[in-house]
C-alpha atoms as a PDB file:
ATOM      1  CA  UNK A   1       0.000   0.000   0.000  1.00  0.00           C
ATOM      2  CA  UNK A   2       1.778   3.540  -0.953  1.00  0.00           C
ATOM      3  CA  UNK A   3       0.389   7.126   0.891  1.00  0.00           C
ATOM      4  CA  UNK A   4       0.791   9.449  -1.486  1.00  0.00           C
ATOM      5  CA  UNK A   5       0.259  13.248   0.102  1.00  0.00           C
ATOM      6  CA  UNK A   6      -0.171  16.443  -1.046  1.00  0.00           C
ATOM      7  CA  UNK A   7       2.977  19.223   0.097  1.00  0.00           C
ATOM      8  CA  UNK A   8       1.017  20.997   2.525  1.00  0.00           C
ATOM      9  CA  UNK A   9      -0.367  18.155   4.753  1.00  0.00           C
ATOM     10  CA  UNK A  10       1.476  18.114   8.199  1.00  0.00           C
ATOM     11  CA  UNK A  11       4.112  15.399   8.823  1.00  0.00           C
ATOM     12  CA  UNK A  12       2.735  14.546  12.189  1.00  0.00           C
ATOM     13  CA  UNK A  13      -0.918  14.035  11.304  1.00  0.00           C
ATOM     14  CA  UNK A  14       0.302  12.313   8.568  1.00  0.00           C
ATOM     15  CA  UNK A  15       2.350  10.211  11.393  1.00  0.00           C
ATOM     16  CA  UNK A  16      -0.681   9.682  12.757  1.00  0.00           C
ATOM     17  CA  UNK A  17      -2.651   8.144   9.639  1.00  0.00           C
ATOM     18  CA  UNK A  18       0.462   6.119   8.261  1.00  0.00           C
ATOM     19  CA  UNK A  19       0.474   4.300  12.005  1.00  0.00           C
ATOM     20  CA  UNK A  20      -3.280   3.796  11.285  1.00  0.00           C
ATOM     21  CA  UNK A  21      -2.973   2.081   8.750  1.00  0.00           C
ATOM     22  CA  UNK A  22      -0.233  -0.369   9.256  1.00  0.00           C
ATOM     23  CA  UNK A  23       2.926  -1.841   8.609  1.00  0.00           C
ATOM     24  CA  UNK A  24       2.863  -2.262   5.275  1.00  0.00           C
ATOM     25  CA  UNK A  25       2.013   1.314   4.353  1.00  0.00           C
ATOM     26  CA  UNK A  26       4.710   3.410   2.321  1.00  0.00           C
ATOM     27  CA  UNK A  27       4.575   6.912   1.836  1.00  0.00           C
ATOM     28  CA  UNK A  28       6.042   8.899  -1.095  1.00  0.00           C
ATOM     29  CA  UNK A  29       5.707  12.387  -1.058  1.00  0.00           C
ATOM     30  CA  UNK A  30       4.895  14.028  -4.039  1.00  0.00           C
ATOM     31  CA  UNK A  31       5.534  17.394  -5.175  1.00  0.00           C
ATOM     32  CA  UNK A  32       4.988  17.436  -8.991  1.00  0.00           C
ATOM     33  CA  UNK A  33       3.831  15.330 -11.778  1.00  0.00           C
ATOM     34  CA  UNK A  34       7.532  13.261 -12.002  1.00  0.00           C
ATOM     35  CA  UNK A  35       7.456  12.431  -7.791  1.00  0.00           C
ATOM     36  CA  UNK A  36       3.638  11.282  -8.558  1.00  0.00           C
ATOM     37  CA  UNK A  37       4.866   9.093 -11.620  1.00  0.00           C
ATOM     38  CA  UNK A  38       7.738   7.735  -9.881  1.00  0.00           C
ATOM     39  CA  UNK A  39       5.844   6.979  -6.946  1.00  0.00           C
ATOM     40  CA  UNK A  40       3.220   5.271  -8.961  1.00  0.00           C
ATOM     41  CA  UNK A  41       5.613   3.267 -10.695  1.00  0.00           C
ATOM     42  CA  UNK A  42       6.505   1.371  -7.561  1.00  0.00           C
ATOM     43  CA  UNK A  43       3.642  -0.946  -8.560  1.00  0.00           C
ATOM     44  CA  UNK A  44       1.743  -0.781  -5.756  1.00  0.00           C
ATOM     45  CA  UNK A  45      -1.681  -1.821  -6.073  1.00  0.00           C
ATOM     46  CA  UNK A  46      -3.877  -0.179  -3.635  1.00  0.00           C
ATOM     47  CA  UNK A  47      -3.266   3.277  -3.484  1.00  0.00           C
ATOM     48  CA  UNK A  48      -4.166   6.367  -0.851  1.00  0.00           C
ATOM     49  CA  UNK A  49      -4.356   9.995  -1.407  1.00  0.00           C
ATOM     50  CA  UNK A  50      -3.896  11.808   1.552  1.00  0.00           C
ATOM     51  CA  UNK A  51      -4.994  15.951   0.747  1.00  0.00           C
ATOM     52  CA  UNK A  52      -7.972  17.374  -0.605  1.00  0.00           C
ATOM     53  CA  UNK A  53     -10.224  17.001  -3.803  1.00  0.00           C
ATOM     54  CA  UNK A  54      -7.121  18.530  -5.826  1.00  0.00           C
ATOM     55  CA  UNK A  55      -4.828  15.952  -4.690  1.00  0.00           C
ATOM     56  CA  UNK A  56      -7.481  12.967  -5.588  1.00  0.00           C
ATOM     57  CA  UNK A  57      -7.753  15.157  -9.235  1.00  0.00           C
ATOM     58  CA  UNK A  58      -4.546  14.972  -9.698  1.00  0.00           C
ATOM     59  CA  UNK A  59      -3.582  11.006  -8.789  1.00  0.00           C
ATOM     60  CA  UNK A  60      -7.110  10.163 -10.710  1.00  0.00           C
ATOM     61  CA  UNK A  61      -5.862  12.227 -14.115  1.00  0.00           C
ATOM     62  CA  UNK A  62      -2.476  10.570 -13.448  1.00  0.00           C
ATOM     63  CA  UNK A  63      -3.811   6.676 -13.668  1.00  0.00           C
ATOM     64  CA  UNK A  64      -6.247   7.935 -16.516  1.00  0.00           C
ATOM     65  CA  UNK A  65      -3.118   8.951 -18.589  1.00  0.00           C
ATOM     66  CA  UNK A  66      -1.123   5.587 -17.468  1.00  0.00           C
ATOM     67  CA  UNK A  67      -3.999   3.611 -18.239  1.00  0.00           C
ATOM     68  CA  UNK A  68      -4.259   2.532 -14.596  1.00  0.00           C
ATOM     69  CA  UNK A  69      -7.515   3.255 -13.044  1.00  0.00           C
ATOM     70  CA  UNK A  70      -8.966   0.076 -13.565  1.00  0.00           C
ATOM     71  CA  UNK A  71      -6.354  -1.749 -12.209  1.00  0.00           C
ATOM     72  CA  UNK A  72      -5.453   0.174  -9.225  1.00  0.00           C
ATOM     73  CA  UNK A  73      -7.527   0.218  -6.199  1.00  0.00           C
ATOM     74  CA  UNK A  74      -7.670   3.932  -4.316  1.00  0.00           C
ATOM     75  CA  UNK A  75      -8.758   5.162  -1.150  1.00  0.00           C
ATOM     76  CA  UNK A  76      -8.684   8.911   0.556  1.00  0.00           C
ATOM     77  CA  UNK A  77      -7.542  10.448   3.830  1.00  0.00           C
ATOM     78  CA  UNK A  78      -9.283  14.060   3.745  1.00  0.00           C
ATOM     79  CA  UNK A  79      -6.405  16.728   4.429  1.00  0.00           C
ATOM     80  CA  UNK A  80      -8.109  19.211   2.598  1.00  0.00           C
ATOM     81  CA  UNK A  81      -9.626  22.036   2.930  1.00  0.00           C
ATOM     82  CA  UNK A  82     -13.378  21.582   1.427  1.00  0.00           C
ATOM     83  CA  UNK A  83     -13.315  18.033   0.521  1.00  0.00           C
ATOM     84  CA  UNK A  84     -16.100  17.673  -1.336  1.00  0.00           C
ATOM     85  CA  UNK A  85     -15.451  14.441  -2.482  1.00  0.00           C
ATOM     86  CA  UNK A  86     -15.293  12.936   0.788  1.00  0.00           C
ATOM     87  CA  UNK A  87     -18.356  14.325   2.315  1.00  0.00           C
ATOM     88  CA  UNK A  88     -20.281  13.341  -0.594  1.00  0.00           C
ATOM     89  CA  UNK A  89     -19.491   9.198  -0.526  1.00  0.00           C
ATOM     90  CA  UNK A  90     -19.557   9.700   3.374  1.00  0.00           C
ATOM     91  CA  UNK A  91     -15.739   9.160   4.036  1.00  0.00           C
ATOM     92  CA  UNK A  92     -14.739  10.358   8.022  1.00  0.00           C
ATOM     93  CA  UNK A  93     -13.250  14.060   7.689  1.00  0.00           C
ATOM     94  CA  UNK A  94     -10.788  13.254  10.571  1.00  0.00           C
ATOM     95  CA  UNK A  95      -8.030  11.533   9.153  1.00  0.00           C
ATOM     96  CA  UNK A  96      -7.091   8.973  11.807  1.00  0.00           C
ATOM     97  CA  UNK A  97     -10.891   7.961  11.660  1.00  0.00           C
ATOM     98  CA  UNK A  98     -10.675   7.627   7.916  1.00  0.00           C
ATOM     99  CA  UNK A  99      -7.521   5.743   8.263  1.00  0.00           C
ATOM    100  CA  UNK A 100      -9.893   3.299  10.240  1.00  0.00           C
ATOM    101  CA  UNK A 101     -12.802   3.527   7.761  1.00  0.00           C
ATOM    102  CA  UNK A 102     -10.420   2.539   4.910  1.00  0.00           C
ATOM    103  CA  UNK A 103      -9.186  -0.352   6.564  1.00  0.00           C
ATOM    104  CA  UNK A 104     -12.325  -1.687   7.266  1.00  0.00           C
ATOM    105  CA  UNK A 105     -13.967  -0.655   3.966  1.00  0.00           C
ATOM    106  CA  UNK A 106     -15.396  -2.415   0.863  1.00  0.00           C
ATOM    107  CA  UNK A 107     -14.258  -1.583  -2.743  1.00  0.00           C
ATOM    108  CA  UNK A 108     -16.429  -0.086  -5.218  1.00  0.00           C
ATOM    109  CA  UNK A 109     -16.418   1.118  -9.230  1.00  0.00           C
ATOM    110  CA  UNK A 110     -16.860   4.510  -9.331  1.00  0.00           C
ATOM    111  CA  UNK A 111     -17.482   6.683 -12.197  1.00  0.00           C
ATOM    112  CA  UNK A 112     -15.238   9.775 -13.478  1.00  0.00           C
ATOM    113  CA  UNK A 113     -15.778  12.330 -15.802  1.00  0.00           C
ATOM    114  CA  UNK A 114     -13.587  13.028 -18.715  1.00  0.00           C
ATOM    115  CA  UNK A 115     -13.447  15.950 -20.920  1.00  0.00           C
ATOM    116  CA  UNK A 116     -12.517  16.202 -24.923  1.00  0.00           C
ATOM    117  CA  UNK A 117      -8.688  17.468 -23.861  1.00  0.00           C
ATOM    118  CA  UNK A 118      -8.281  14.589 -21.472  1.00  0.00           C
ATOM    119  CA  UNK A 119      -8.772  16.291 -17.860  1.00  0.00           C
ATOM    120  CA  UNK A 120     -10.480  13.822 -15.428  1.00  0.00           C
ATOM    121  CA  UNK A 121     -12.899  15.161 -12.930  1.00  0.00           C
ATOM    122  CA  UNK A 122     -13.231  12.890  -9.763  1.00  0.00           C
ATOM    123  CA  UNK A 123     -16.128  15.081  -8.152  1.00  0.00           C
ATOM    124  CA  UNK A 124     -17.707  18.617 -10.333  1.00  0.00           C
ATOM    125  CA  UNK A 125     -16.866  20.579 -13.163  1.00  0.00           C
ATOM    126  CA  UNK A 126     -18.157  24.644 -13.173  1.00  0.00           C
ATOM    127  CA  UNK A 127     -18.346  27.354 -15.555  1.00  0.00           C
ATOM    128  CA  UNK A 128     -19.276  30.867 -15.286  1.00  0.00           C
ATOM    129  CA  UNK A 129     -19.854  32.301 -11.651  1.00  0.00           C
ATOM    130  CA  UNK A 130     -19.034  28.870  -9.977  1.00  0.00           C
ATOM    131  CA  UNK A 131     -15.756  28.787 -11.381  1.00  0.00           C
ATOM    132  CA  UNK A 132     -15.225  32.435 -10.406  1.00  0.00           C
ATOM    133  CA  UNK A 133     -16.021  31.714  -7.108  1.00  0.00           C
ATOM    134  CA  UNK A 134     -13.831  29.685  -6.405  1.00  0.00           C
ATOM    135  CA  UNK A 135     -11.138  31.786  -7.888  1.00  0.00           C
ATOM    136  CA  UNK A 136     -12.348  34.305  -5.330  1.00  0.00           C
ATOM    137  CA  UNK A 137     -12.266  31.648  -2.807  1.00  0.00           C
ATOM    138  CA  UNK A 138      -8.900  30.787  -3.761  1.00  0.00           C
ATOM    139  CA  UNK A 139      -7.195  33.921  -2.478  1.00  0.00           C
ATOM    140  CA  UNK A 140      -8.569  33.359   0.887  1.00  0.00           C
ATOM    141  CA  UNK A 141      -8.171  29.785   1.771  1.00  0.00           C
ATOM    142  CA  UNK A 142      -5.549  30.776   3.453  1.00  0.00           C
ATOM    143  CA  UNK A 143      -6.795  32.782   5.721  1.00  0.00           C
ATOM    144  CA  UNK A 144     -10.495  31.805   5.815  1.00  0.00           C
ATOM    145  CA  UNK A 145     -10.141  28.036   5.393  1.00  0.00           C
ATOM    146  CA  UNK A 146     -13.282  26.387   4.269  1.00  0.00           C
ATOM    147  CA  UNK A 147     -15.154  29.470   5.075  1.00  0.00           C
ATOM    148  CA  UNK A 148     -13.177  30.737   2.056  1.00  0.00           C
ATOM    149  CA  UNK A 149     -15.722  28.883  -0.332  1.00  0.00           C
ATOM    150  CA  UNK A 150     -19.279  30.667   0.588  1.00  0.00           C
ATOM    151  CA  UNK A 151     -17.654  34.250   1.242  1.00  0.00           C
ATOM    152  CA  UNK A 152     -15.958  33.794  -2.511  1.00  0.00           C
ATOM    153  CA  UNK A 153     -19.510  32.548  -3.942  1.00  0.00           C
ATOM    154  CA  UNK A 154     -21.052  36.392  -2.724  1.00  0.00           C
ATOM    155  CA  UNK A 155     -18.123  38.002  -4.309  1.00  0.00           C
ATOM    156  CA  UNK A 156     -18.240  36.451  -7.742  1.00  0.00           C
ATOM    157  CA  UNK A 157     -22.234  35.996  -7.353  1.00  0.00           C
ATOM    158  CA  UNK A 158     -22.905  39.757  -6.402  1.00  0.00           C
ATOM    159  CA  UNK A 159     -20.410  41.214  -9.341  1.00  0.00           C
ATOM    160  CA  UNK A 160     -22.111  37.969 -12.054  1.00  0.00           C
ATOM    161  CA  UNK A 161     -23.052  39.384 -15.277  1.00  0.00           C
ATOM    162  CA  UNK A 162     -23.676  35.690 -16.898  1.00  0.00           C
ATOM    163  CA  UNK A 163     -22.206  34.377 -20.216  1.00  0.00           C
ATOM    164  CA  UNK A 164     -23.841  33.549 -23.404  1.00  0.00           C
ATOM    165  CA  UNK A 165     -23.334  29.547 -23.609  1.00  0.00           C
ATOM    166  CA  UNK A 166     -25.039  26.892 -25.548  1.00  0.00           C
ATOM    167  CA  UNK A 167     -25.523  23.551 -23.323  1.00  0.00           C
ATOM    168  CA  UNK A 168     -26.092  20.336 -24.816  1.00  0.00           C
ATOM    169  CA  UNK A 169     -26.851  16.890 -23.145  1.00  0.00           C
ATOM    170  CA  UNK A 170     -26.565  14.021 -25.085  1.00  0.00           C
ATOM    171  CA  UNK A 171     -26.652  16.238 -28.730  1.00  0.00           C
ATOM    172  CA  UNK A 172     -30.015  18.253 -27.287  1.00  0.00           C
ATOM    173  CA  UNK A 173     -30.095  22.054 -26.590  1.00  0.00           C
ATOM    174  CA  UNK A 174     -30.327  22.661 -22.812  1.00  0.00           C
ATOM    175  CA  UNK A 175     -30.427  26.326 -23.452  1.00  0.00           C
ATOM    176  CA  UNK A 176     -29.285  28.350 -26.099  1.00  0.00           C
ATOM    177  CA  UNK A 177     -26.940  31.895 -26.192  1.00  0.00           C
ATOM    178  CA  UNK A 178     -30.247  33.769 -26.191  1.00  0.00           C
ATOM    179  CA  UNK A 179     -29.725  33.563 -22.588  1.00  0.00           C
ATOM    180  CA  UNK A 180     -27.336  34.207 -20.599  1.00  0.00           C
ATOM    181  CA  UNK A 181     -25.948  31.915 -18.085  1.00  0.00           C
ATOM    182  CA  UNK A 182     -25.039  32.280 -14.170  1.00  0.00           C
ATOM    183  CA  UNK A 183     -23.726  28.709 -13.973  1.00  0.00           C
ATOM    184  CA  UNK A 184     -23.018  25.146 -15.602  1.00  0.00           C
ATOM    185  CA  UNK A 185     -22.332  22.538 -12.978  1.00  0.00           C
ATOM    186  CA  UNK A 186     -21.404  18.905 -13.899  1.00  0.00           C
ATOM    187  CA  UNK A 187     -21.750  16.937 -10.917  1.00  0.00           C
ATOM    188  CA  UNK A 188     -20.324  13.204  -9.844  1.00  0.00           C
ATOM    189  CA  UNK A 189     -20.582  14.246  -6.511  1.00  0.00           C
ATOM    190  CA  UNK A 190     -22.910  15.816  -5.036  1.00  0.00           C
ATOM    191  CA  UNK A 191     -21.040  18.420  -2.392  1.00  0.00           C
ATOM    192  CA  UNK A 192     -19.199  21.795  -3.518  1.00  0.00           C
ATOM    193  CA  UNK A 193     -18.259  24.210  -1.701  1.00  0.00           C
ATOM    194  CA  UNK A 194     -16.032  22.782   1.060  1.00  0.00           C
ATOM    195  CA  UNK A 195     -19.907  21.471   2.209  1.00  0.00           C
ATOM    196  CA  UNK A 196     -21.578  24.394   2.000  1.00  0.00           C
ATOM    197  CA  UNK A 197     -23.234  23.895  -1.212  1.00  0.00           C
ATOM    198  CA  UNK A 198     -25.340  20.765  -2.725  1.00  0.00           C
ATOM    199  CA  UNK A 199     -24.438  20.814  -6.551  1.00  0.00           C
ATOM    200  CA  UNK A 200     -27.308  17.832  -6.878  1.00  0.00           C
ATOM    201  CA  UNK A 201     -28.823  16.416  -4.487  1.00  0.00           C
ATOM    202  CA  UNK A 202     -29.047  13.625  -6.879  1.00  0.00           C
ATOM    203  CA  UNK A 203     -25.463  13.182  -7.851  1.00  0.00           C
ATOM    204  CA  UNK A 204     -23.860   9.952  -6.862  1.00  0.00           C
ATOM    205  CA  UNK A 205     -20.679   8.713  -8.352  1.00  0.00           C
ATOM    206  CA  UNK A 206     -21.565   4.867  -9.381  1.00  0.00           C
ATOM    207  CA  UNK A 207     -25.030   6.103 -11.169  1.00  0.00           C
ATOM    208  CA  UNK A 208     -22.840   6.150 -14.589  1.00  0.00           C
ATOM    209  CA  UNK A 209     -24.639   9.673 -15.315  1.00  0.00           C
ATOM    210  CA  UNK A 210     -23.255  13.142 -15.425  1.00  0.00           C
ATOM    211  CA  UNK A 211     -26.007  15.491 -13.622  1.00  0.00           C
ATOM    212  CA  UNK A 212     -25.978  18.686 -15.301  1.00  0.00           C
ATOM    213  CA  UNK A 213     -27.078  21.724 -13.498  1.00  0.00           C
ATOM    214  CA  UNK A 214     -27.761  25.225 -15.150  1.00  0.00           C
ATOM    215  CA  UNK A 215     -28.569  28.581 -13.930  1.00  0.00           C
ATOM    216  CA  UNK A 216     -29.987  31.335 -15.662  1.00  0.00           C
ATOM    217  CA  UNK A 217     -28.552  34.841 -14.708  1.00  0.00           C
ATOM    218  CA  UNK A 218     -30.720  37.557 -12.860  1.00  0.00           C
ATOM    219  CA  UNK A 219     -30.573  40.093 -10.961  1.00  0.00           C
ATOM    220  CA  UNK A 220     -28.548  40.587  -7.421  1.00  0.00           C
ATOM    221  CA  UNK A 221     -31.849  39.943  -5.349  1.00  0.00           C
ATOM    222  CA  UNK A 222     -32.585  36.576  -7.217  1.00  0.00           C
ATOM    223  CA  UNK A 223     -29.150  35.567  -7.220  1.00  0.00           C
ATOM    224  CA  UNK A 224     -28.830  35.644  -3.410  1.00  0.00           C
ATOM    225  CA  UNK A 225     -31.722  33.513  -3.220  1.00  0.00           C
ATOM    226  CA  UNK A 226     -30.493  31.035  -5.833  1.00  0.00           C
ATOM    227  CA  UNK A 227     -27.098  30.984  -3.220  1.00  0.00           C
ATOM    228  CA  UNK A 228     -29.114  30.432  -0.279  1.00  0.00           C
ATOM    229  CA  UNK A 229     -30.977  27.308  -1.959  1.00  0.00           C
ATOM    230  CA  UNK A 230     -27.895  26.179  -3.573  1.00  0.00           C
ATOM    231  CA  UNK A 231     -26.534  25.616   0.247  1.00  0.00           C
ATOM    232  CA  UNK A 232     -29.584  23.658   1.136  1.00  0.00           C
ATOM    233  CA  UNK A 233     -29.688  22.049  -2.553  1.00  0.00           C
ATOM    234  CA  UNK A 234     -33.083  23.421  -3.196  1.00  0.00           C
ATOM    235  CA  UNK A 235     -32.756  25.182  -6.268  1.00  0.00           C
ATOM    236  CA  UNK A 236     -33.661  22.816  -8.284  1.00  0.00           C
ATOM    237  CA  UNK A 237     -37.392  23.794  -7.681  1.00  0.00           C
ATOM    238  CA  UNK A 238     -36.214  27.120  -9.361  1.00  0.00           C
ATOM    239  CA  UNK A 239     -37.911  27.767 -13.072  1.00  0.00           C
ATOM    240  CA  UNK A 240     -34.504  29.342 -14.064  1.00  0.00           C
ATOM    241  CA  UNK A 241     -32.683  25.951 -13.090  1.00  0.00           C
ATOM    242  CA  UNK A 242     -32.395  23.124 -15.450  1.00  0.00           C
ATOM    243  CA  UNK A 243     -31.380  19.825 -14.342  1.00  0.00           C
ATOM    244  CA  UNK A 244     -31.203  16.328 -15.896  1.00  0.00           C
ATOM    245  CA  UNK A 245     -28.927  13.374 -16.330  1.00  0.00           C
ATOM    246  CA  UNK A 246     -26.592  13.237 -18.892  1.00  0.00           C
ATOM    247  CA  UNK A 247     -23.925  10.648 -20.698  1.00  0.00           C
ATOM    248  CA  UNK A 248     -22.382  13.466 -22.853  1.00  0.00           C
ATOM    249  CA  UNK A 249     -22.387  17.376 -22.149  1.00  0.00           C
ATOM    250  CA  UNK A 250     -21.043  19.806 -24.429  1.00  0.00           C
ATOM    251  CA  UNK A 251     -20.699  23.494 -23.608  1.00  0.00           C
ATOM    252  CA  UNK A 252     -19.881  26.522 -26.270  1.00  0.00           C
ATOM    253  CA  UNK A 253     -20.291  30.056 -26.555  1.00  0.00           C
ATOM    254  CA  UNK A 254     -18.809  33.037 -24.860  1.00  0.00           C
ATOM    255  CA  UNK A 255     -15.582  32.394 -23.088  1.00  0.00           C
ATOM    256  CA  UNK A 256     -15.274  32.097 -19.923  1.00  0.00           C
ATOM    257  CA  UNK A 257     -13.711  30.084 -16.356  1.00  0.00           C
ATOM    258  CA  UNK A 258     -14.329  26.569 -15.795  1.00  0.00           C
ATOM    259  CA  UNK A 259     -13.133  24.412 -13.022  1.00  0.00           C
ATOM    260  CA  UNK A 260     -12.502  20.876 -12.678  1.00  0.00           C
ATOM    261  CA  UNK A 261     -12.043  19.562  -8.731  1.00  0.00           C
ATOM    262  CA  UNK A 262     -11.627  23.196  -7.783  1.00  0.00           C
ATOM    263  CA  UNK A 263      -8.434  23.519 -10.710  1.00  0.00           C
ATOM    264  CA  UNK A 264      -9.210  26.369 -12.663  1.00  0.00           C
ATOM    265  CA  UNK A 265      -8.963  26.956 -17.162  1.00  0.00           C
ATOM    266  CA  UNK A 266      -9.392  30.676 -17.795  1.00  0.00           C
ATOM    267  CA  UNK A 267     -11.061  31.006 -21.057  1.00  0.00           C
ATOM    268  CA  UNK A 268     -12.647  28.042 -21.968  1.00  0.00           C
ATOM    269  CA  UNK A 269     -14.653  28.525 -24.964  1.00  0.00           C
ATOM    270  CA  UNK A 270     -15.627  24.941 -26.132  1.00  0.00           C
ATOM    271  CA  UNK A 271     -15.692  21.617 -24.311  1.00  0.00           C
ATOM    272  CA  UNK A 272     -17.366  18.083 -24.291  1.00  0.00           C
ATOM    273  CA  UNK A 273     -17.724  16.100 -21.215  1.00  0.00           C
ATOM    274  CA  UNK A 274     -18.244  12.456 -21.376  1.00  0.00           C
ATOM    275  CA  UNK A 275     -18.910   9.825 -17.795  1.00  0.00           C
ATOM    276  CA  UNK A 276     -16.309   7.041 -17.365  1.00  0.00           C
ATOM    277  CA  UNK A 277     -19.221   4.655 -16.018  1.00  0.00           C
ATOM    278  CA  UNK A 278     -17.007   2.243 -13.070  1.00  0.00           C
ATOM    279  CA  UNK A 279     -13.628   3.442 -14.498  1.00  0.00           C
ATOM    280  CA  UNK A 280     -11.923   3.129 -11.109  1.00  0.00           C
ATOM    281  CA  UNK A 281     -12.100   1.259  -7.964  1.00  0.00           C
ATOM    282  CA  UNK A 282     -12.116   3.506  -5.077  1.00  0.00           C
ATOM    283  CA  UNK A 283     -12.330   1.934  -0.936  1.00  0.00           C
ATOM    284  CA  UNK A 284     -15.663   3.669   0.879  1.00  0.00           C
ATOM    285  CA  UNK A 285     -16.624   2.343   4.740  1.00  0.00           C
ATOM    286  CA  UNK A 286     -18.413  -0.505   4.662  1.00  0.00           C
ATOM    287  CA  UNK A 287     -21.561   1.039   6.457  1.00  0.00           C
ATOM    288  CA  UNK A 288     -21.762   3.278   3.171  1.00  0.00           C
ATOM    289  CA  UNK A 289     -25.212   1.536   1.166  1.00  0.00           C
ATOM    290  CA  UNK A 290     -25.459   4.574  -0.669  1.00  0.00           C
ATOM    291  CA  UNK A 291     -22.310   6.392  -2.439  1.00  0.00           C
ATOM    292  CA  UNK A 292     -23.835  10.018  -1.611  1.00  0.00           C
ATOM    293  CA  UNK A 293     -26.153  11.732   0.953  1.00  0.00           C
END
């Protein structure tokens, strides 16, 4: 078993977690693309990420270029800071407790997402205002921590103009650049946000469907309510929300930010999202009957 981590996760929780989870555990530290590829080429067959969603991006997009995923088996300490991922497929945020939950867990095929310039999404894609959200967000994680995700959603939601975008699912017109468009979320997972925000409540990562979420743009009054729903993952009952399940989502139009497991593309003009249905084997507890909550 290898422990790959992230470079900001602290050596002595880390301590903590490798004692966890035994003897046979190996950690490689991994600062860049080459320490992740030479770590991976160890052989080792079950691996765990120990960091946040951008860390599980990252090892995920690295066995999707190897031509891995399906036969590695992965698992996750959460040493993010939002770890959305985890709180969706209801892994322990402490890590010792994970540690435990991994070791006692069952293995599952998971789904990922996969876009037409070959970046894997383990948890939600965003355009528009989500994306610049969490660019907001991202100059205040360190100061803010998770908190940094809701105060950067009022920044980029209060100063949201929209973007003209044409969203297809499965070859059909979602909406057209007659409107314009708040937000395009992509969801695996169901959590954003650092778990303050439900993407879909309906998103679970073994369904072999992308859920596609999109707002219309309004004004600042309507927005703030969309952002207070969004927490509780009631805007769906919105008229200016459309929602469905999706194999194949293609985006176009105006150019704007997009965001794939909180990694952020500035001016993204075209893409086309496709689901990997069970493309990797991922370790959940074993009390887990359900993926998502």
């Amino acid at each position: 078993m290898a422990t790959s981590r992230a470079g900001g996760v602290a050596g002595d929780r880390l301590a903590e977690v490798v004692a966890e989870l035994g003897p046979d555990a190996e950690v490689a530290e991994c600062a860049g693309p080459a320490d992740l590829d030479a770590a991976l080429d160890r052989g080792h067959d079950t691996l765990v990420a120990a960091g946040g969603d951008g860390t599980l991006h990252t090892l995920a997009g690295a066995l999707y270029r190897r031509g891995e995923l399906a036969s590695r088996t992965v698992g996750l300490i959460p040493m993010g800071t939002g770890n959305d991922f985890a709180r969706g497929v209801g892994i322990p945020l402490r890590p010792v407790q994970a540690a435990r939950a991994l070791r006692a867990g069952t293995t599952r095929a998971l789904d990922l997402i996969v876009d037409d310039t070959g970046v894997v999404t383990v948890n939600a894609v965003h355009l528009g205002t989500g994306a610049d959200s969490t660019r907001a967000a991202s100059w205040l994680k360190r100061w803010l921590g998770p908190a940094s995700f809701p105060v950067g959603g009022l920044i980029a939601g209060w100063a949201a103009r929209g973007y003209r975008l044409r969203v297809e699912a499965d070859g059909e017109v979602v909406i057209g650049t007659d409107h314009r468009v708040l937000m395009v979320g992509l969801a695996n997972g169901p959590r954003i946000g650092g778990g303050n925000a439900i993407l879909d409540p309906d998103a679970r990562p073994d369904d072999g469907r992308i859920r596609l979420v999109v707002s219309r743009s309004r004004g600042p009054a309507a927005r703030l309510v969309h952002a207070v729903r969004l927490h509780r993952g009631t805007h769906p009952m919105e008229l200016d929300v459309h929602r469905r399940a999706a194999s194949v989502v293609r985006v176009s139009g105006e150019p704007c930010a997009a965001t794939s497991d909180g990694e952020i593309e500035e001016g993204v003009a075209a893409r086309t999202w496709r689901v990997l249905p069970g493309a990797w084997n991922f370790v959940l507890p074993a009390q887990c009957d359900r993926t998502s909550s």
